[in-house]
C-alpha atoms as a PDB file:
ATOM      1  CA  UNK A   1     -21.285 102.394  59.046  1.00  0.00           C
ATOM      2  CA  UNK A   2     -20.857  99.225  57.447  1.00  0.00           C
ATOM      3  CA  UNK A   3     -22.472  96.439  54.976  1.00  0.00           C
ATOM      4  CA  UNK A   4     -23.284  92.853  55.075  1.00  0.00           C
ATOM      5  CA  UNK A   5     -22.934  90.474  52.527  1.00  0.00           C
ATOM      6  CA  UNK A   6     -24.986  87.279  53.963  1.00  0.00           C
ATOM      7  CA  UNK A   7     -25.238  83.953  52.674  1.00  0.00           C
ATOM      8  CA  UNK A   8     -29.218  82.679  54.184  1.00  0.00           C
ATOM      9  CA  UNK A   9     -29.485  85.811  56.260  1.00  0.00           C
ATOM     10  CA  UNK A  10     -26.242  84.916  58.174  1.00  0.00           C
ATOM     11  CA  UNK A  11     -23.825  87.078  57.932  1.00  0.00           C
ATOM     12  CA  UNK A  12     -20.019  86.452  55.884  1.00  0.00           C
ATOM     13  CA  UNK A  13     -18.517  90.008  55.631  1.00  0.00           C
ATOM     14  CA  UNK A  14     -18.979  92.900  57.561  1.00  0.00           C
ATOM     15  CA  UNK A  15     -16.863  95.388  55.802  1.00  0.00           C
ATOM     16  CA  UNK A  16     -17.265  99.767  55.951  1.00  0.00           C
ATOM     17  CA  UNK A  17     -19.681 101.081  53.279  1.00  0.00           C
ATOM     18  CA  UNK A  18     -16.554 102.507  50.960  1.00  0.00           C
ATOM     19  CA  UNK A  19     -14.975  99.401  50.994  1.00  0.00           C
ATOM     20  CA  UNK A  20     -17.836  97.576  49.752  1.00  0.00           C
ATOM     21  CA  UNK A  21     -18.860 100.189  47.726  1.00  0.00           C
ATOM     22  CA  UNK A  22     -15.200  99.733  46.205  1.00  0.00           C
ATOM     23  CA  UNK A  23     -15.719  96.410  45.873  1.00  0.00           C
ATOM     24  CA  UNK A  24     -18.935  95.811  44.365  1.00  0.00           C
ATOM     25  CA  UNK A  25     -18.243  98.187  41.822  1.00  0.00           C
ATOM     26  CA  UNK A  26     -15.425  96.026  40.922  1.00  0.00           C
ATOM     27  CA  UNK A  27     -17.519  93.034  41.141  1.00  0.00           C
ATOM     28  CA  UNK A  28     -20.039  94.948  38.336  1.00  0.00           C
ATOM     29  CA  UNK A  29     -17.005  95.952  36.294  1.00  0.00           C
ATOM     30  CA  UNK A  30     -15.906  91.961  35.341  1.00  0.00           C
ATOM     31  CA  UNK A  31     -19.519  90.629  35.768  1.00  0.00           C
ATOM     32  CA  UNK A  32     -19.847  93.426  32.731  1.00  0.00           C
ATOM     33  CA  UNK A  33     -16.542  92.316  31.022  1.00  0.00           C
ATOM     34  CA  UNK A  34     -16.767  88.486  31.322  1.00  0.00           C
ATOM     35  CA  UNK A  35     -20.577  88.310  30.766  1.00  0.00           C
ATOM     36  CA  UNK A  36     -20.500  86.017  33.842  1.00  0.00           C
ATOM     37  CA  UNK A  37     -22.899  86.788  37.087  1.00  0.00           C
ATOM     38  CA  UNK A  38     -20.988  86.875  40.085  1.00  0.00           C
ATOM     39  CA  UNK A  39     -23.691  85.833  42.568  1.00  0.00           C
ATOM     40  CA  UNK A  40     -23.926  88.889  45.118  1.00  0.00           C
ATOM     41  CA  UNK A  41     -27.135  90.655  44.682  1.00  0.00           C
ATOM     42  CA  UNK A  42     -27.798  94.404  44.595  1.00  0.00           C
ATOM     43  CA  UNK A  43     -26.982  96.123  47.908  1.00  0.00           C
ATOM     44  CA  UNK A  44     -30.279  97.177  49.963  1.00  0.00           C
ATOM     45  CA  UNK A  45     -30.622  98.377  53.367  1.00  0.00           C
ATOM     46  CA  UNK A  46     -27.074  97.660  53.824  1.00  0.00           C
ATOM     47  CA  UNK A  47     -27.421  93.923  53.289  1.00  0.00           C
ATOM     48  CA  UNK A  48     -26.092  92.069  50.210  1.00  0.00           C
ATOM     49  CA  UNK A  49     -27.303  88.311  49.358  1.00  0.00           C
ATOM     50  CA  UNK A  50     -24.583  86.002  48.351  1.00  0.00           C
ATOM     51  CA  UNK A  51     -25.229  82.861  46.033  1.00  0.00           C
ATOM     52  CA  UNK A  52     -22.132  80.682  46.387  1.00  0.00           C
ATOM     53  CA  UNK A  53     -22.768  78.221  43.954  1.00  0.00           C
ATOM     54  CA  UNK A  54     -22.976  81.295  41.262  1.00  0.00           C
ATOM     55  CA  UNK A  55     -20.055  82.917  43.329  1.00  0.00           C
ATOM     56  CA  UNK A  56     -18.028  80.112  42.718  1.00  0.00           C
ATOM     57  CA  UNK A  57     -18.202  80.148  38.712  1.00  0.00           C
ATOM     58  CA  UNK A  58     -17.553  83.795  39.043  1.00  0.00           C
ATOM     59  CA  UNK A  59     -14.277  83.658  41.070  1.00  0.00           C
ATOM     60  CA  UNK A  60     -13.271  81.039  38.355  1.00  0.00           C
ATOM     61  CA  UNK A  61     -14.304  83.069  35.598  1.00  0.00           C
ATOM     62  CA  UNK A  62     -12.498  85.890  37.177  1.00  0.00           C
ATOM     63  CA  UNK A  63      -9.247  83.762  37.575  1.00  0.00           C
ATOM     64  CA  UNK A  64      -9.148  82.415  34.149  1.00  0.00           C
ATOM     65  CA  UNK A  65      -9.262  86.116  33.093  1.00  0.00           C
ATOM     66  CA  UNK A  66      -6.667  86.914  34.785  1.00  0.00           C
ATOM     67  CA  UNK A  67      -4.333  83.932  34.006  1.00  0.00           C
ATOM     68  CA  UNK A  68      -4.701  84.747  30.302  1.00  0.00           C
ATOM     69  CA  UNK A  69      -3.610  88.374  31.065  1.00  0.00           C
ATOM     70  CA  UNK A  70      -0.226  89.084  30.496  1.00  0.00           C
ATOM     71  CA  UNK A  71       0.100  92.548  32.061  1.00  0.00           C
ATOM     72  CA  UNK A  72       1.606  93.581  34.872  1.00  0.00           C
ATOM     73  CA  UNK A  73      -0.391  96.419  35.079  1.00  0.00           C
ATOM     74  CA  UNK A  74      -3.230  94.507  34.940  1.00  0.00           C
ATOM     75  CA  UNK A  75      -2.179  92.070  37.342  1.00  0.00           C
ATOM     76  CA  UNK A  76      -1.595  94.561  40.330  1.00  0.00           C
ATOM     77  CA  UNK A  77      -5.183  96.491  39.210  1.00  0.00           C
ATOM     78  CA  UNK A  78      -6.759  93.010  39.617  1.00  0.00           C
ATOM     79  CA  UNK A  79      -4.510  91.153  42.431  1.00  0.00           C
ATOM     80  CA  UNK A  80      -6.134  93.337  45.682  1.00  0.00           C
ATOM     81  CA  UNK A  81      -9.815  92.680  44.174  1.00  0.00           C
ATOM     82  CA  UNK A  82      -9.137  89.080  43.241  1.00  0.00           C
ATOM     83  CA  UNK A  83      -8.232  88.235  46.995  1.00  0.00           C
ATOM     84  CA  UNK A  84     -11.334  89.924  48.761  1.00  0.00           C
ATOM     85  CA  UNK A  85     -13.239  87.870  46.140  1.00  0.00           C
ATOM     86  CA  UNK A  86     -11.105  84.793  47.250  1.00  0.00           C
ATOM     87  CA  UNK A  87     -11.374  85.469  50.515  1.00  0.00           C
ATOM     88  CA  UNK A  88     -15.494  86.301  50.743  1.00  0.00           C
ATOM     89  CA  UNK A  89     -15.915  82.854  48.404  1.00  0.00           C
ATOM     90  CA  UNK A  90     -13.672  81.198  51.128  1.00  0.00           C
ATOM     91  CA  UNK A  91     -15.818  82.539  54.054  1.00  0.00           C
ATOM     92  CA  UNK A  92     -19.330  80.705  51.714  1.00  0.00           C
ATOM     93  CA  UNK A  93     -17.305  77.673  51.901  1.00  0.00           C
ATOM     94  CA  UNK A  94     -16.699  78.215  47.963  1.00  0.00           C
ATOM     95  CA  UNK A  95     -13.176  77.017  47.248  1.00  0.00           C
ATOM     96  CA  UNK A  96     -11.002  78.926  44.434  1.00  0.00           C
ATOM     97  CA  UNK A  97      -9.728  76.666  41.463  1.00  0.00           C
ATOM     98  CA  UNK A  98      -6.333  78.365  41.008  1.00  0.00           C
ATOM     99  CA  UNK A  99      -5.517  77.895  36.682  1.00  0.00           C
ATOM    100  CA  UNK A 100      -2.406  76.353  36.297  1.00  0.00           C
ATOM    101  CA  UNK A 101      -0.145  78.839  34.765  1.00  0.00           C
ATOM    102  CA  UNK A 102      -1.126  81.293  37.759  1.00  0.00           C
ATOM    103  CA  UNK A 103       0.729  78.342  39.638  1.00  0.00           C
ATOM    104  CA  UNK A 104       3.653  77.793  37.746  1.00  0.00           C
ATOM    105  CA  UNK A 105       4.524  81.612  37.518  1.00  0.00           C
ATOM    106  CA  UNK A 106       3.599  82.319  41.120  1.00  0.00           C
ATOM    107  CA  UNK A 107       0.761  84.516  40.746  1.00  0.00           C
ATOM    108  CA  UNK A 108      -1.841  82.641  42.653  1.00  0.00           C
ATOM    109  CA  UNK A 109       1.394  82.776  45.771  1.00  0.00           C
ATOM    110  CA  UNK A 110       1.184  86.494  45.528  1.00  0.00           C
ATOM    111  CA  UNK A 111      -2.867  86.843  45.891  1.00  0.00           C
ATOM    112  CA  UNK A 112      -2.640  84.041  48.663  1.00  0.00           C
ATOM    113  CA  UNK A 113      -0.317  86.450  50.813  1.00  0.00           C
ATOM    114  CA  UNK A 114      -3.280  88.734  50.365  1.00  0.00           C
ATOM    115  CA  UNK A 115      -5.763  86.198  50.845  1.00  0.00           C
ATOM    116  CA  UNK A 116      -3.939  85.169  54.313  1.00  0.00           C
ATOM    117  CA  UNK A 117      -3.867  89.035  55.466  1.00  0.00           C
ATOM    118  CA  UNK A 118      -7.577  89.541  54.222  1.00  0.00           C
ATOM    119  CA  UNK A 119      -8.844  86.494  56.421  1.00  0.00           C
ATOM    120  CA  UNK A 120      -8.420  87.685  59.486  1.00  0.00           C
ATOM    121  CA  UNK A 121      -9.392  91.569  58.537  1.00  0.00           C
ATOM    122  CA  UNK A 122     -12.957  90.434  56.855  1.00  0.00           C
ATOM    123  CA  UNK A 123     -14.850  89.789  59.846  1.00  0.00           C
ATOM    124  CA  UNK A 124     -18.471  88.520  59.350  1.00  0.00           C
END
C-alpha cells in the first residue's frame, strides 16, 4: 500500500505507508520544535496536500536549524529526513536555500549524495 503527497491533485511522491508514516511524523516533530508549518496537510484517504510556497519556508526553517546545530548526533538523526524533505520540495519545484556554513563545512555535500539517491527512488 502506499501514500500520495499531491501538489493540485497531481501527484509528487508515491512512497509505502511506513515510510510516510516515518516521515510525516518527522515532519510534525520540527513543525512542533521550530513553530514553523511545513505545508503538507494531514494524511486522509491516503492522499496528502502539499503547499509549496509554505513547504519552502519550512525546508529553510528546517536547514537553518540544522546549520546552527553542532552535533553530530544530531546531524546524522536529521541528515536522512532533511533529504526526503529536499528531495519532495525539489519534486514542487521548491528549491532548497542551503545556509552558508552547511557549505563551507560540507554538510549540505553529504545530504546532496542523499538527495541524488532519493531522486530517482521517490517516484510520483
Amino acid at each position: 500500500m502506499s501514500q500520495y503527497y499531491e501538489v493540485d491533485g497531481e501527484s509528487v511522491w508515491n512512497p509505502g505507508t511506513l515510510s510516510s508514516t516515518i516521515f510525516l511524523a518527522d515532519v510534525r516533530f520540527y513543525e512542533d520544535l521550530l513553530g514553523v508549518p511545513s505545508g503538507l496537510g494531514p494524511m486522509r484517504n491516503d492522499e496528502c496536500p502539499v503547499d509549496p510556497p509554505v513547504l519552502g519556508s519550512f525546508v529553510d526553517a528546517v536547514l537553518e536549524w540544522w546549520d546552527r546545530t553542532g552535533s553530530l548526533v544530531i546531524d546524522l538523526l536529521a541528515e536522512g529526513f532533511i533529504a526526503t524533505l529536499v528531495t519532495l520540495a525539489e519534486k514542487t519545484g521548491t528549491e532548497a536555500r542551503w545556509p552558508e556554513r552547511c557549505e563551507l563545512f560540507g554538510r549540505a555535500d553529504r545530504v546532496r549524495l542523499l538527495v541524488t539517491d532519493l531522486r530517482g527512488a521517490m517516484r510520483a
